[in-house]
PDB file of N, CA and C in Angstrom:
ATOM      1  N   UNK A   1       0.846  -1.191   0.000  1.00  0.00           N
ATOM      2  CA  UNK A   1       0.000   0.000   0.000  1.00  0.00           C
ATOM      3  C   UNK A   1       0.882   1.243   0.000  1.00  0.00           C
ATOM      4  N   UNK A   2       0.526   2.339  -0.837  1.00  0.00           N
ATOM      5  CA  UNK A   2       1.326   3.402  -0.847  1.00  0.00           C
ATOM      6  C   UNK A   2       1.042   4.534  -0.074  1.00  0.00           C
ATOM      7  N   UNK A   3       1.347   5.444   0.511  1.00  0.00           N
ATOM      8  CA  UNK A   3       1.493   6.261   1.386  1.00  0.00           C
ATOM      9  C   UNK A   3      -0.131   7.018   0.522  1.00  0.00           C
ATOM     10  N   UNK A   4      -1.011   7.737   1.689  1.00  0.00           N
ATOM     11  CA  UNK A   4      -2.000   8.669   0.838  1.00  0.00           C
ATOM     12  C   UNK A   4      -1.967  10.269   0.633  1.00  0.00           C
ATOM     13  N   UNK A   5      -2.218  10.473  -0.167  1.00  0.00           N
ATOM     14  CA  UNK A   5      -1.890  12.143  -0.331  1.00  0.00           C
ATOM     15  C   UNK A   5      -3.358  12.691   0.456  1.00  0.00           C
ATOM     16  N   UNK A   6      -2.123  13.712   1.481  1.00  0.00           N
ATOM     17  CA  UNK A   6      -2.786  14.331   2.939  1.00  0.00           C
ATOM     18  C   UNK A   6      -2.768  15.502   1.856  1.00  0.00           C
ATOM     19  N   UNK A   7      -4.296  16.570   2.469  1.00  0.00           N
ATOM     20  CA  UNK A   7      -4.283  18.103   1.686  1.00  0.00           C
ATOM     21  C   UNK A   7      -4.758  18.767   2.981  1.00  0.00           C
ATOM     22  N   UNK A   8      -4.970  20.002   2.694  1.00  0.00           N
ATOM     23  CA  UNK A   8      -5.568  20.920   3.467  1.00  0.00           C
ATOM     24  C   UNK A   8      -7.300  20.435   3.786  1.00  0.00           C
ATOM     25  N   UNK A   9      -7.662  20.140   2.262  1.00  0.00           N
ATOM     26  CA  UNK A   9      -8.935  19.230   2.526  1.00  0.00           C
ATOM     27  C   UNK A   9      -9.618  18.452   3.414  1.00  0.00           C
ATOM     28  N   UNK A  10      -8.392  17.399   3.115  1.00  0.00           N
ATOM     29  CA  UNK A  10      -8.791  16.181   3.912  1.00  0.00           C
ATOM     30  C   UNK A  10      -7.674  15.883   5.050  1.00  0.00           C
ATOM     31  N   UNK A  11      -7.172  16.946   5.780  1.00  0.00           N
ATOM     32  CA  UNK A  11      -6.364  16.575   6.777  1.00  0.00           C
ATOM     33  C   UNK A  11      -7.408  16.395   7.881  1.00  0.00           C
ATOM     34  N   UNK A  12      -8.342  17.166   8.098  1.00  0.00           N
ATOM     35  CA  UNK A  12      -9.180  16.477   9.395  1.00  0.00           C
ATOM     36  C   UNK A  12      -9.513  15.194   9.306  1.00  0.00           C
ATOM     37  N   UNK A  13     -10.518  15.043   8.237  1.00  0.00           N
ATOM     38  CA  UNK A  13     -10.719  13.767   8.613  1.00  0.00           C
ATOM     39  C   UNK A  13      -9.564  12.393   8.165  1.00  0.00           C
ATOM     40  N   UNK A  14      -8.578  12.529   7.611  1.00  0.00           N
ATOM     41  CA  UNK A  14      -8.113  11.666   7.395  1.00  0.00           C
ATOM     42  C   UNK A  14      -6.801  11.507   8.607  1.00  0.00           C
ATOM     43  N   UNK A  15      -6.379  12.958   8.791  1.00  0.00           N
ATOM     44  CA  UNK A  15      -4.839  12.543  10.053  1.00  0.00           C
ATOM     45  C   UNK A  15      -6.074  12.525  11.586  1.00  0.00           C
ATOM     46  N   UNK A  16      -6.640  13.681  11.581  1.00  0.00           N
ATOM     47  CA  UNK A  16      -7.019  14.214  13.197  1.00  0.00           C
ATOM     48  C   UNK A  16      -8.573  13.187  13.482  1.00  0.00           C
ATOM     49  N   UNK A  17      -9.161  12.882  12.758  1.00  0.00           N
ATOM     50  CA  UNK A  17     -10.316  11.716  13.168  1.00  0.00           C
ATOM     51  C   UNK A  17      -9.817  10.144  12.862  1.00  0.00           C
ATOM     52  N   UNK A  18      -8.356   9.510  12.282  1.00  0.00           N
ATOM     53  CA  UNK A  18      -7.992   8.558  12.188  1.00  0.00           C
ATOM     54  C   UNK A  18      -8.200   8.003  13.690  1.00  0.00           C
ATOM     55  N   UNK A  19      -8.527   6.385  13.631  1.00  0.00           N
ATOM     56  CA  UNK A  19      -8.611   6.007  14.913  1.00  0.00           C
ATOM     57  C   UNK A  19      -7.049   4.690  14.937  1.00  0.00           C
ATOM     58  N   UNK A  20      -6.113   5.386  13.881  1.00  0.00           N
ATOM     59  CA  UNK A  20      -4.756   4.347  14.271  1.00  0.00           C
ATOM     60  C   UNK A  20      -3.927   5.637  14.252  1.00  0.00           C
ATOM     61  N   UNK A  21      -2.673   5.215  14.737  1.00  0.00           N
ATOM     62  CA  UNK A  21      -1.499   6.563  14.938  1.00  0.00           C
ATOM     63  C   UNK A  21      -1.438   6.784  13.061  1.00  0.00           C
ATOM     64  N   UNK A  22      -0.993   8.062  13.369  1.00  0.00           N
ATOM     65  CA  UNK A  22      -0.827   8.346  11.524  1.00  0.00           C
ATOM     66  C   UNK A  22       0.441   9.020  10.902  1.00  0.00           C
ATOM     67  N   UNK A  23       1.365   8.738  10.686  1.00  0.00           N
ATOM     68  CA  UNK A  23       2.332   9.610  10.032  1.00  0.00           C
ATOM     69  C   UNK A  23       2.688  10.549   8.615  1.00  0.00           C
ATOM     70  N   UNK A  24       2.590  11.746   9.102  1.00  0.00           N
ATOM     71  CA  UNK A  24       2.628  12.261   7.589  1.00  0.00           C
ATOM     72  C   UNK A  24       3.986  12.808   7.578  1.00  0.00           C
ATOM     73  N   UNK A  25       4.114  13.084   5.957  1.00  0.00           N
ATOM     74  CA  UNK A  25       5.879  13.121   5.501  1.00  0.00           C
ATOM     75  C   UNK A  25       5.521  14.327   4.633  1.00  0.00           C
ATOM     76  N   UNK A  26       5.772  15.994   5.845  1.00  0.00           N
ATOM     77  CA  UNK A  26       5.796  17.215   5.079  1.00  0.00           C
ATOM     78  C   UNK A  26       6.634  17.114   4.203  1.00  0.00           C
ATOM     79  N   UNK A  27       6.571  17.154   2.545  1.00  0.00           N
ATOM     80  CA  UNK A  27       7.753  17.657   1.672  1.00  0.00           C
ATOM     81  C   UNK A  27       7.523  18.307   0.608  1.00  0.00           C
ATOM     82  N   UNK A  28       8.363  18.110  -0.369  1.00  0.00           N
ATOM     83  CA  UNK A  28       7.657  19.244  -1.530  1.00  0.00           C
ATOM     84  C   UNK A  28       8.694  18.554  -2.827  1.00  0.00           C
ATOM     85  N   UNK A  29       8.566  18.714  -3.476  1.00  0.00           N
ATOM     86  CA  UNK A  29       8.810  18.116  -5.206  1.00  0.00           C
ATOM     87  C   UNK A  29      10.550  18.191  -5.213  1.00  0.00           C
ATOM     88  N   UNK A  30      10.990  19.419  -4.988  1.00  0.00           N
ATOM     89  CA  UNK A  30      12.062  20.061  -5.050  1.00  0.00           C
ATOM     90  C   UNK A  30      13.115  20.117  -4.416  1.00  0.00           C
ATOM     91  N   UNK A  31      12.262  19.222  -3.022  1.00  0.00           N
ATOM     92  CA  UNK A  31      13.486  18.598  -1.973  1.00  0.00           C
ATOM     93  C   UNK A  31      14.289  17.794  -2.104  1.00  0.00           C
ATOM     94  N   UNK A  32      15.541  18.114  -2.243  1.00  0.00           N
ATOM     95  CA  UNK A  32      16.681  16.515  -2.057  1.00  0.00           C
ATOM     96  C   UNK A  32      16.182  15.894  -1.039  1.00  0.00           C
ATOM     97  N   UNK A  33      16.473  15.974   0.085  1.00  0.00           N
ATOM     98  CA  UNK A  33      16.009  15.314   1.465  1.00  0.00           C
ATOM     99  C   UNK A  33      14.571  14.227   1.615  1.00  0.00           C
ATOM    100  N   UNK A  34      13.905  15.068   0.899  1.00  0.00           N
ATOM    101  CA  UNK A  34      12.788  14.398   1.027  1.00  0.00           C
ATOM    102  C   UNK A  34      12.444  13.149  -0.364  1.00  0.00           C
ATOM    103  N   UNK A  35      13.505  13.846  -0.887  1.00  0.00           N
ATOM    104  CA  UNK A  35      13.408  12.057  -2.040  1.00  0.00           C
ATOM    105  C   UNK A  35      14.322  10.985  -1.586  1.00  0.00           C
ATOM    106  N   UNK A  36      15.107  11.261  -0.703  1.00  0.00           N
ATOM    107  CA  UNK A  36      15.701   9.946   0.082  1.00  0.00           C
ATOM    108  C   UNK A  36      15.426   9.441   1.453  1.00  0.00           C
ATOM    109  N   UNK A  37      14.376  10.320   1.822  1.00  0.00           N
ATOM    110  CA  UNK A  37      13.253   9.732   2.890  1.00  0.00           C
ATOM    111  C   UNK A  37      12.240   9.073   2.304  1.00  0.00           C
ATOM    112  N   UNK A  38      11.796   9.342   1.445  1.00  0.00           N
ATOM    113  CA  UNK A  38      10.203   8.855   0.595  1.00  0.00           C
ATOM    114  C   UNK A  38      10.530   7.133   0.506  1.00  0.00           C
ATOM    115  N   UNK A  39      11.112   6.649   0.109  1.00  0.00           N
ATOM    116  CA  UNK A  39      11.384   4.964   0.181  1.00  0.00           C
ATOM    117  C   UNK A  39      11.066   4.468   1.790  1.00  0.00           C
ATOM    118  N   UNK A  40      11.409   5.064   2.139  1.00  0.00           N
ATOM    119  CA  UNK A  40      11.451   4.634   3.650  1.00  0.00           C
ATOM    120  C   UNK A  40      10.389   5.122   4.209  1.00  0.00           C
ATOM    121  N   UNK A  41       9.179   5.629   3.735  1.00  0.00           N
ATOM    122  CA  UNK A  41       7.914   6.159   4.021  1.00  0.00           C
ATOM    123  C   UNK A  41       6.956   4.981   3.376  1.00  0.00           C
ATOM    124  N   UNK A  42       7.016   4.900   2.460  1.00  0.00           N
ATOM    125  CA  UNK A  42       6.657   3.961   1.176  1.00  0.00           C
ATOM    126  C   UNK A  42       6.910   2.435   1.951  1.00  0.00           C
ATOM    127  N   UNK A  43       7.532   1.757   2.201  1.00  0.00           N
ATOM    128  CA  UNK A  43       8.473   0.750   3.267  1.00  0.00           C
ATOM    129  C   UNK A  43       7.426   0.764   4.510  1.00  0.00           C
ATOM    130  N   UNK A  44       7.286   1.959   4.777  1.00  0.00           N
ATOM    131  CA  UNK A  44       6.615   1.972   6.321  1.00  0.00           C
ATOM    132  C   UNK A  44       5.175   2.035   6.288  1.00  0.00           C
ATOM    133  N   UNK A  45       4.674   2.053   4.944  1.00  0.00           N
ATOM    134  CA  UNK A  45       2.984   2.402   4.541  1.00  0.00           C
ATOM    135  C   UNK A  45       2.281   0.849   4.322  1.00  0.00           C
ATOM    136  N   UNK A  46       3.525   0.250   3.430  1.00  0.00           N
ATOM    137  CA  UNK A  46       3.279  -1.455   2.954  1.00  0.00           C
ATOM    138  C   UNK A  46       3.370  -2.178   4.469  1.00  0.00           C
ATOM    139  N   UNK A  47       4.429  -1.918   4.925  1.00  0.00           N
ATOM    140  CA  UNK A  47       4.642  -2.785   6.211  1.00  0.00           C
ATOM    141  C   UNK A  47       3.543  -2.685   7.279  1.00  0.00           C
ATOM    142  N   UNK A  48       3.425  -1.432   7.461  1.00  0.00           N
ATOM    143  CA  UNK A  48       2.281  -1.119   8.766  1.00  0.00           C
ATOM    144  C   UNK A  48       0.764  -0.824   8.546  1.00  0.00           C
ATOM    145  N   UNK A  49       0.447  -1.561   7.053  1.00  0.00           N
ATOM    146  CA  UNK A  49      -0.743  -1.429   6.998  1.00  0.00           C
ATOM    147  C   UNK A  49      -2.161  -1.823   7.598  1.00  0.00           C
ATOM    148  N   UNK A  50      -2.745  -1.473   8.371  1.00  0.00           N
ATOM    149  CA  UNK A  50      -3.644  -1.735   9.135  1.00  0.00           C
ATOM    150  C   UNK A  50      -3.495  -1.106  10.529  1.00  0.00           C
ATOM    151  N   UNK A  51      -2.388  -1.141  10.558  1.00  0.00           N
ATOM    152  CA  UNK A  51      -1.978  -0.865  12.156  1.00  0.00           C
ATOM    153  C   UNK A  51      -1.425   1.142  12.325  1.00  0.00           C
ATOM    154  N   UNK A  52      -1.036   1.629  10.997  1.00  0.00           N
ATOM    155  CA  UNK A  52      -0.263   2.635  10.944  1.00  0.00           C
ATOM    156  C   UNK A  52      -1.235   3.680   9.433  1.00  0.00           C
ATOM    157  N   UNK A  53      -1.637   4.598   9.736  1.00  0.00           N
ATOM    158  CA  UNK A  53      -1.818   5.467   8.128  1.00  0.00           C
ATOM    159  C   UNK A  53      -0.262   5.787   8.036  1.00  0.00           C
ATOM    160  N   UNK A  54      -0.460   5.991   6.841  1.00  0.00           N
ATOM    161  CA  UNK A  54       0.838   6.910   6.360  1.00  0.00           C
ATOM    162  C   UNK A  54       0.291   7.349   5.061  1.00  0.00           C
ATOM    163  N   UNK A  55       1.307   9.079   5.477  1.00  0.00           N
ATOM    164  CA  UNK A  55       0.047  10.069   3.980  1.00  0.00           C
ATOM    165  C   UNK A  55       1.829  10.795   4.077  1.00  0.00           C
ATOM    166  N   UNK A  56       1.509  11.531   2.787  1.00  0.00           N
ATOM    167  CA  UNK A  56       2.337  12.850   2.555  1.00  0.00           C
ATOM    168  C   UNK A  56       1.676  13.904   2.108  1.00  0.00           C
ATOM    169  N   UNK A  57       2.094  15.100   2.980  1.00  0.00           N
ATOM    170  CA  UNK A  57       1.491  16.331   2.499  1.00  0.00           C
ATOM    171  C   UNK A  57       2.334  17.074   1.409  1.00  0.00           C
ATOM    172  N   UNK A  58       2.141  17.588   0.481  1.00  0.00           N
ATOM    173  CA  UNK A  58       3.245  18.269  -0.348  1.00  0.00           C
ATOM    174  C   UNK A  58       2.785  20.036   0.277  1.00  0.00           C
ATOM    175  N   UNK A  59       3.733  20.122   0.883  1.00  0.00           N
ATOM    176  CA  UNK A  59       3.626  21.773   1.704  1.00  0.00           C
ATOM    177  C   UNK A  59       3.486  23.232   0.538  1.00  0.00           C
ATOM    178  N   UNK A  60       3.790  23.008  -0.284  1.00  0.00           N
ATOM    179  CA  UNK A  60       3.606  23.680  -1.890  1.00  0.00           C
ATOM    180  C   UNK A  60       2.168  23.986  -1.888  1.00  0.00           C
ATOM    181  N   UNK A  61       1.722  22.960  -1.998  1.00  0.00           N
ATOM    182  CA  UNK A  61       0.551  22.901  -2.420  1.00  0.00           C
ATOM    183  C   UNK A  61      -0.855  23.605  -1.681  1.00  0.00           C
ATOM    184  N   UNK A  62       0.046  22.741  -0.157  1.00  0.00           N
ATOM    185  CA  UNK A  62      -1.350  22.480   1.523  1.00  0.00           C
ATOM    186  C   UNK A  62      -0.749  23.467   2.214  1.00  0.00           C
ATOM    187  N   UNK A  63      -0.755  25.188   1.934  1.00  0.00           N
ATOM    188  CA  UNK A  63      -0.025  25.991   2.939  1.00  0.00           C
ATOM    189  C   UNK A  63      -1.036  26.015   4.075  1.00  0.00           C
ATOM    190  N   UNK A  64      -1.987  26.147   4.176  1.00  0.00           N
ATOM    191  CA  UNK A  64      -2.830  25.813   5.267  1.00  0.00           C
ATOM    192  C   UNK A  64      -2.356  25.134   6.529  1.00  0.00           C
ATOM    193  N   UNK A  65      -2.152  23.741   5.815  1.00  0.00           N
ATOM    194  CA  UNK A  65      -1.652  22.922   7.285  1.00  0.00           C
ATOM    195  C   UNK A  65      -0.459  22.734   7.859  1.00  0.00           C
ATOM    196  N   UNK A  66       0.237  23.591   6.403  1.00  0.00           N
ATOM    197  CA  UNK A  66       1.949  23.421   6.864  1.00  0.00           C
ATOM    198  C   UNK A  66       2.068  24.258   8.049  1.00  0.00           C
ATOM    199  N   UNK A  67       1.206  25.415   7.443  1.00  0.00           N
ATOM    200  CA  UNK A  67       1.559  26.947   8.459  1.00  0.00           C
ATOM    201  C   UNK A  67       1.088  26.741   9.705  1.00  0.00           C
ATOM    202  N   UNK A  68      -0.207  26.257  10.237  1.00  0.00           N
ATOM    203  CA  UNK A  68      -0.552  25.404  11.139  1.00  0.00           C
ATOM    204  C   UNK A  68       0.480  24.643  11.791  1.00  0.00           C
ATOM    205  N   UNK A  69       0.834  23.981  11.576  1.00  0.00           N
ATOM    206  CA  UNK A  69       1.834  22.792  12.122  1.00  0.00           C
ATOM    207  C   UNK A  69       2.973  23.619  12.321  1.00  0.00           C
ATOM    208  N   UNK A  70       3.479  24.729  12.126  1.00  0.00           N
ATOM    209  CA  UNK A  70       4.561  25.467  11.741  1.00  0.00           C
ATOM    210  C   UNK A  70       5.551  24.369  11.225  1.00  0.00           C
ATOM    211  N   UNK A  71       5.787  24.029   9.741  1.00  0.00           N
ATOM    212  CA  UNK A  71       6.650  23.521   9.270  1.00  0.00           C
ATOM    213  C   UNK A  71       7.781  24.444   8.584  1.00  0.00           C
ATOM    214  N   UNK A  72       8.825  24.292   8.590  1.00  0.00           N
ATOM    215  CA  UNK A  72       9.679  25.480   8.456  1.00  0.00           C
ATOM    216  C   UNK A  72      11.057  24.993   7.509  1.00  0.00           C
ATOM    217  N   UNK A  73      10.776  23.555   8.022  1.00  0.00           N
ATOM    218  CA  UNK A  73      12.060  22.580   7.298  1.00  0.00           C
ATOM    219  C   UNK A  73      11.671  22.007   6.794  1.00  0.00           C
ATOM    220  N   UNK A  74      12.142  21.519   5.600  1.00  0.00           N
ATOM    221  CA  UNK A  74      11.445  19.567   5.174  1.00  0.00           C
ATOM    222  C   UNK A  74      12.831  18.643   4.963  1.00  0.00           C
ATOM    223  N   UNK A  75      12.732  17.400   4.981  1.00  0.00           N
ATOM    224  CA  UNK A  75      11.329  16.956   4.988  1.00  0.00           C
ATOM    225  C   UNK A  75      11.338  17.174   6.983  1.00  0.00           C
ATOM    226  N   UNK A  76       9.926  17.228   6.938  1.00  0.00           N
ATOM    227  CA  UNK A  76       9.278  16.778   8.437  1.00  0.00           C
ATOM    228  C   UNK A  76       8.216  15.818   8.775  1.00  0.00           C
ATOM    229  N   UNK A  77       8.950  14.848   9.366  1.00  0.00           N
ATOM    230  CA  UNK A  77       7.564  13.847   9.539  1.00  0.00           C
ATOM    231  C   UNK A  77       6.733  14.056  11.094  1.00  0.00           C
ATOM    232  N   UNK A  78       5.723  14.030  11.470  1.00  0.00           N
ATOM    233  CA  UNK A  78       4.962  13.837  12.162  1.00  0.00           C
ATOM    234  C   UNK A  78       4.180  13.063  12.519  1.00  0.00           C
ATOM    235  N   UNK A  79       4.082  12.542  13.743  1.00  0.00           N
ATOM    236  CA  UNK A  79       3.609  11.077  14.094  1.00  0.00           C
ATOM    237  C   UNK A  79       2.127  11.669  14.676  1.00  0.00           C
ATOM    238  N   UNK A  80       0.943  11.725  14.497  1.00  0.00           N
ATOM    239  CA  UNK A  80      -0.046  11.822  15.498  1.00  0.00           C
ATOM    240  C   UNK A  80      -0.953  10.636  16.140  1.00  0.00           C
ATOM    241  N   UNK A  81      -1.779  10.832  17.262  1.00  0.00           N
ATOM    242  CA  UNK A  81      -2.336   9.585  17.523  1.00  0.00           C
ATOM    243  C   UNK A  81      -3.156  10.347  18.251  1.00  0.00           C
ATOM    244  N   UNK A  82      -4.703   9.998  18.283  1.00  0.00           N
ATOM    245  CA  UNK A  82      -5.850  10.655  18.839  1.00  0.00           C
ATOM    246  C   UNK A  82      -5.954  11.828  18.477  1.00  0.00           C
ATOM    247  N   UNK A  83      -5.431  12.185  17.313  1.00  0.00           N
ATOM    248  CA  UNK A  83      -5.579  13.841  16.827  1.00  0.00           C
ATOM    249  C   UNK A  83      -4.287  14.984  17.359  1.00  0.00           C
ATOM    250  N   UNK A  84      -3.281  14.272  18.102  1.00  0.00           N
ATOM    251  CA  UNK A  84      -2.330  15.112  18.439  1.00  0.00           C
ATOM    252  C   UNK A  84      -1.398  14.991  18.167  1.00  0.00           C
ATOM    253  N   UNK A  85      -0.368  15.651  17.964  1.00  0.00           N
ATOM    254  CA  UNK A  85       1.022  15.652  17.325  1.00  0.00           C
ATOM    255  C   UNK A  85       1.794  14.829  18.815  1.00  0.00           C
ATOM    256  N   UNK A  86       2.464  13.423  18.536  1.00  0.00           N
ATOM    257  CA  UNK A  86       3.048  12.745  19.792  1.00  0.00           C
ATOM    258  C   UNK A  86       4.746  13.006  19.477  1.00  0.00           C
ATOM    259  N   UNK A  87       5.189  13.161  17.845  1.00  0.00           N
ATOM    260  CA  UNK A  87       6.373  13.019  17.664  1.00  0.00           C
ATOM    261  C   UNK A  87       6.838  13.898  16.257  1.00  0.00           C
ATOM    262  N   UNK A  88       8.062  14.539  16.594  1.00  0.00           N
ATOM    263  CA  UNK A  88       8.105  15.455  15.450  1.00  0.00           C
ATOM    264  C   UNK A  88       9.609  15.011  15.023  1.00  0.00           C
ATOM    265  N   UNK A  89       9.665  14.971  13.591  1.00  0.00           N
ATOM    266  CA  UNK A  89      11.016  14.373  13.217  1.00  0.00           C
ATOM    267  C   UNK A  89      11.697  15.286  12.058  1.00  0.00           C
ATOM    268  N   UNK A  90      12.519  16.168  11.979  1.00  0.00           N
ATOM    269  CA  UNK A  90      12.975  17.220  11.227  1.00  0.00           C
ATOM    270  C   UNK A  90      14.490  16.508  10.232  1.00  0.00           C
ATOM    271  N   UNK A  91      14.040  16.452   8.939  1.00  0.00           N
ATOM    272  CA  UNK A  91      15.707  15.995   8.469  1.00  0.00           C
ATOM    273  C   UNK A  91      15.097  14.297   7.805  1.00  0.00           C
ATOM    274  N   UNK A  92      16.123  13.970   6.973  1.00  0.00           N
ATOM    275  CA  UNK A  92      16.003  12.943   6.773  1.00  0.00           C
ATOM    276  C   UNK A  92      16.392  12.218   7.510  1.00  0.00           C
ATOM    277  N   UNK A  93      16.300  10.336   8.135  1.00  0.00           N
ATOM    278  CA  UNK A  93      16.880  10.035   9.306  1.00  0.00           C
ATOM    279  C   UNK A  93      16.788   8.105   8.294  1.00  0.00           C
ATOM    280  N   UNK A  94      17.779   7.640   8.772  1.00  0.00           N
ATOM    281  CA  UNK A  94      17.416   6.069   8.083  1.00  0.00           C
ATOM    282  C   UNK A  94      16.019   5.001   9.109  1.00  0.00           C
ATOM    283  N   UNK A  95      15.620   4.509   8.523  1.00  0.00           N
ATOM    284  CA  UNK A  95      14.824   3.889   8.965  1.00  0.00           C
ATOM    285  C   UNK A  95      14.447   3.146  10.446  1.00  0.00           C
ATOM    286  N   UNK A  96      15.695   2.948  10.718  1.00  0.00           N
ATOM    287  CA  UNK A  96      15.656   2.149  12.264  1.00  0.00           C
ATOM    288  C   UNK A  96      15.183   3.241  12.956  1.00  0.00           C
ATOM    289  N   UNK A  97      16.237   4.557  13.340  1.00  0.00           N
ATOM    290  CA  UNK A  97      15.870   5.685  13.780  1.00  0.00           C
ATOM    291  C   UNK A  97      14.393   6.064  13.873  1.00  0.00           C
ATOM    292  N   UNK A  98      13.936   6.186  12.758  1.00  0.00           N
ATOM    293  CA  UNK A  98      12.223   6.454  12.586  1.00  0.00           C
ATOM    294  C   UNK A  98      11.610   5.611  13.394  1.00  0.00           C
ATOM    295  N   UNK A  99      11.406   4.113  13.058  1.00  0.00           N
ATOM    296  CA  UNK A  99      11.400   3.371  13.702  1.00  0.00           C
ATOM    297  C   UNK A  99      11.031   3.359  15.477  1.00  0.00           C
ATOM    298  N   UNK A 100      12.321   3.682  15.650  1.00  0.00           N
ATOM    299  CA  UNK A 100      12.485   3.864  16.919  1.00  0.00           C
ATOM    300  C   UNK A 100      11.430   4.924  17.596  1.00  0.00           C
ATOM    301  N   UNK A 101      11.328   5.590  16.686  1.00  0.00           N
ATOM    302  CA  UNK A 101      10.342   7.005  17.237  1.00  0.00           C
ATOM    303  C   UNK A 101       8.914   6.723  17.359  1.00  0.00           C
ATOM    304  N   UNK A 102       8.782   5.421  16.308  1.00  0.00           N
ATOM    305  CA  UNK A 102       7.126   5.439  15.653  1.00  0.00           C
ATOM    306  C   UNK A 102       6.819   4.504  16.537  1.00  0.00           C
ATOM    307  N   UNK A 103       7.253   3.222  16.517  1.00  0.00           N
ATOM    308  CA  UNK A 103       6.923   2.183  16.978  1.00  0.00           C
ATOM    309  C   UNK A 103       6.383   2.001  18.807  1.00  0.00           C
ATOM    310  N   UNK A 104       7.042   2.753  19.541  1.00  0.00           N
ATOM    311  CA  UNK A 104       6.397   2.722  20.744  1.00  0.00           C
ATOM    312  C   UNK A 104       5.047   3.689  20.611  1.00  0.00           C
ATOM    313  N   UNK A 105       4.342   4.487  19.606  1.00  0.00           N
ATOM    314  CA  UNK A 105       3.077   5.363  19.492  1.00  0.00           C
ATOM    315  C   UNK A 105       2.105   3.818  19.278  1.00  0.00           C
ATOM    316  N   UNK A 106       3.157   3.340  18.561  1.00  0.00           N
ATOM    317  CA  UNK A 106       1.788   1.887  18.006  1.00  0.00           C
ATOM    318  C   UNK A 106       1.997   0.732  19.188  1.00  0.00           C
ATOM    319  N   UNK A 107       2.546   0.836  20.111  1.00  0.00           N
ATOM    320  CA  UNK A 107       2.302  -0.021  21.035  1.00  0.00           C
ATOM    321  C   UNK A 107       3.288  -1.500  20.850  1.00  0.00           C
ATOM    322  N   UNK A 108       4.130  -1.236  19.664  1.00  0.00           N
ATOM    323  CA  UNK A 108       5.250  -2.240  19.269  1.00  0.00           C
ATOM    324  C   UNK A 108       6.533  -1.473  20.026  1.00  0.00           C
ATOM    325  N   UNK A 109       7.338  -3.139  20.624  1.00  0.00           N
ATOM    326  CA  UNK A 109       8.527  -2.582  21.198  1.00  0.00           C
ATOM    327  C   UNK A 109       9.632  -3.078  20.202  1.00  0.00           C
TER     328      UNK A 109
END
Protein backbone atom coordinates (compact mmCIF):
# COMPACT_ATOMS: atom_id res chain seq x y z
CA UNK A 1 0.00 0.00 0.00
CA UNK A 2 1.33 3.40 -0.85
CA UNK A 3 1.49 6.26 1.39
CA UNK A 4 -2.00 8.67 0.84
CA UNK A 5 -1.89 12.14 -0.33
CA UNK A 6 -2.79 14.33 2.94
CA UNK A 7 -4.28 18.10 1.69
CA UNK A 8 -5.57 20.92 3.47
CA UNK A 9 -8.93 19.23 2.53
CA UNK A 10 -8.79 16.18 3.91
CA UNK A 11 -6.36 16.57 6.78
CA UNK A 12 -9.18 16.48 9.39
CA UNK A 13 -10.72 13.77 8.61
CA UNK A 14 -8.11 11.67 7.40
CA UNK A 15 -4.84 12.54 10.05
CA UNK A 16 -7.02 14.21 13.20
CA UNK A 17 -10.32 11.72 13.17
CA UNK A 18 -7.99 8.56 12.19
CA UNK A 19 -8.61 6.01 14.91
CA UNK A 20 -4.76 4.35 14.27
CA UNK A 21 -1.50 6.56 14.94
CA UNK A 22 -0.83 8.35 11.52
CA UNK A 23 2.33 9.61 10.03
CA UNK A 24 2.63 12.26 7.59
CA UNK A 25 5.88 13.12 5.50
CA UNK A 26 5.80 17.21 5.08
CA UNK A 27 7.75 17.66 1.67
CA UNK A 28 7.66 19.24 -1.53
CA UNK A 29 8.81 18.12 -5.21
CA UNK A 30 12.06 20.06 -5.05
CA UNK A 31 13.49 18.60 -1.97
CA UNK A 32 16.68 16.52 -2.06
CA UNK A 33 16.01 15.31 1.47
CA UNK A 34 12.79 14.40 1.03
CA UNK A 35 13.41 12.06 -2.04
CA UNK A 36 15.70 9.95 0.08
CA UNK A 37 13.25 9.73 2.89
CA UNK A 38 10.20 8.85 0.60
CA UNK A 39 11.38 4.96 0.18
CA UNK A 40 11.45 4.63 3.65
CA UNK A 41 7.91 6.16 4.02
CA UNK A 42 6.66 3.96 1.18
CA UNK A 43 8.47 0.75 3.27
CA UNK A 44 6.62 1.97 6.32
CA UNK A 45 2.98 2.40 4.54
CA UNK A 46 3.28 -1.45 2.95
CA UNK A 47 4.64 -2.79 6.21
CA UNK A 48 2.28 -1.12 8.77
CA UNK A 49 -0.74 -1.43 7.00
CA UNK A 50 -3.64 -1.74 9.14
CA UNK A 51 -1.98 -0.86 12.16
CA UNK A 52 -0.26 2.64 10.94
CA UNK A 53 -1.82 5.47 8.13
CA UNK A 54 0.84 6.91 6.36
CA UNK A 55 0.05 10.07 3.98
CA UNK A 56 2.34 12.85 2.55
CA UNK A 57 1.49 16.33 2.50
CA UNK A 58 3.24 18.27 -0.35
CA UNK A 59 3.63 21.77 1.70
CA UNK A 60 3.61 23.68 -1.89
CA UNK A 61 0.55 22.90 -2.42
CA UNK A 62 -1.35 22.48 1.52
CA UNK A 63 -0.03 25.99 2.94
CA UNK A 64 -2.83 25.81 5.27
CA UNK A 65 -1.65 22.92 7.29
CA UNK A 66 1.95 23.42 6.86
CA UNK A 67 1.56 26.95 8.46
CA UNK A 68 -0.55 25.40 11.14
CA UNK A 69 1.83 22.79 12.12
CA UNK A 70 4.56 25.47 11.74
CA UNK A 71 6.65 23.52 9.27
CA UNK A 72 9.68 25.48 8.46
CA UNK A 73 12.06 22.58 7.30
CA UNK A 74 11.44 19.57 5.17
CA UNK A 75 11.33 16.96 4.99
CA UNK A 76 9.28 16.78 8.44
CA UNK A 77 7.56 13.85 9.54
CA UNK A 78 4.96 13.84 12.16
CA UNK A 79 3.61 11.08 14.09
CA UNK A 80 -0.05 11.82 15.50
CA UNK A 81 -2.34 9.59 17.52
CA UNK A 82 -5.85 10.66 18.84
CA UNK A 83 -5.58 13.84 16.83
CA UNK A 84 -2.33 15.11 18.44
CA UNK A 85 1.02 15.65 17.32
CA UNK A 86 3.05 12.75 19.79
CA UNK A 87 6.37 13.02 17.66
CA UNK A 88 8.11 15.45 15.45
CA UNK A 89 11.02 14.37 13.22
CA UNK A 90 12.98 17.22 11.23
CA UNK A 91 15.71 15.99 8.47
CA UNK A 92 16.00 12.94 6.77
CA UNK A 93 16.88 10.04 9.31
CA UNK A 94 17.42 6.07 8.08
CA UNK A 95 14.82 3.89 8.97
CA UNK A 96 15.66 2.15 12.26
CA UNK A 97 15.87 5.69 13.78
CA UNK A 98 12.22 6.45 12.59
CA UNK A 99 11.40 3.37 13.70
CA UNK A 100 12.49 3.86 16.92
CA UNK A 101 10.34 7.01 17.24
CA UNK A 102 7.13 5.44 15.65
CA UNK A 103 6.92 2.18 16.98
CA UNK A 104 6.40 2.72 20.74
CA UNK A 105 3.08 5.36 19.49
CA UNK A 106 1.79 1.89 18.01
CA UNK A 107 2.30 -0.02 21.03
CA UNK A 108 5.25 -2.24 19.27
CA UNK A 109 8.53 -2.58 21.20
Amino acid sequence: MKPIEITDANFSKEVLEANVPVLIDFWAVWCGPCKMIAPVVEELAAEYQGKLKVGKLDVDNNPETSVKFGIRSIPTIMIFKGGKVVEQIIGAMPKRNLLDKLLPHMGVN
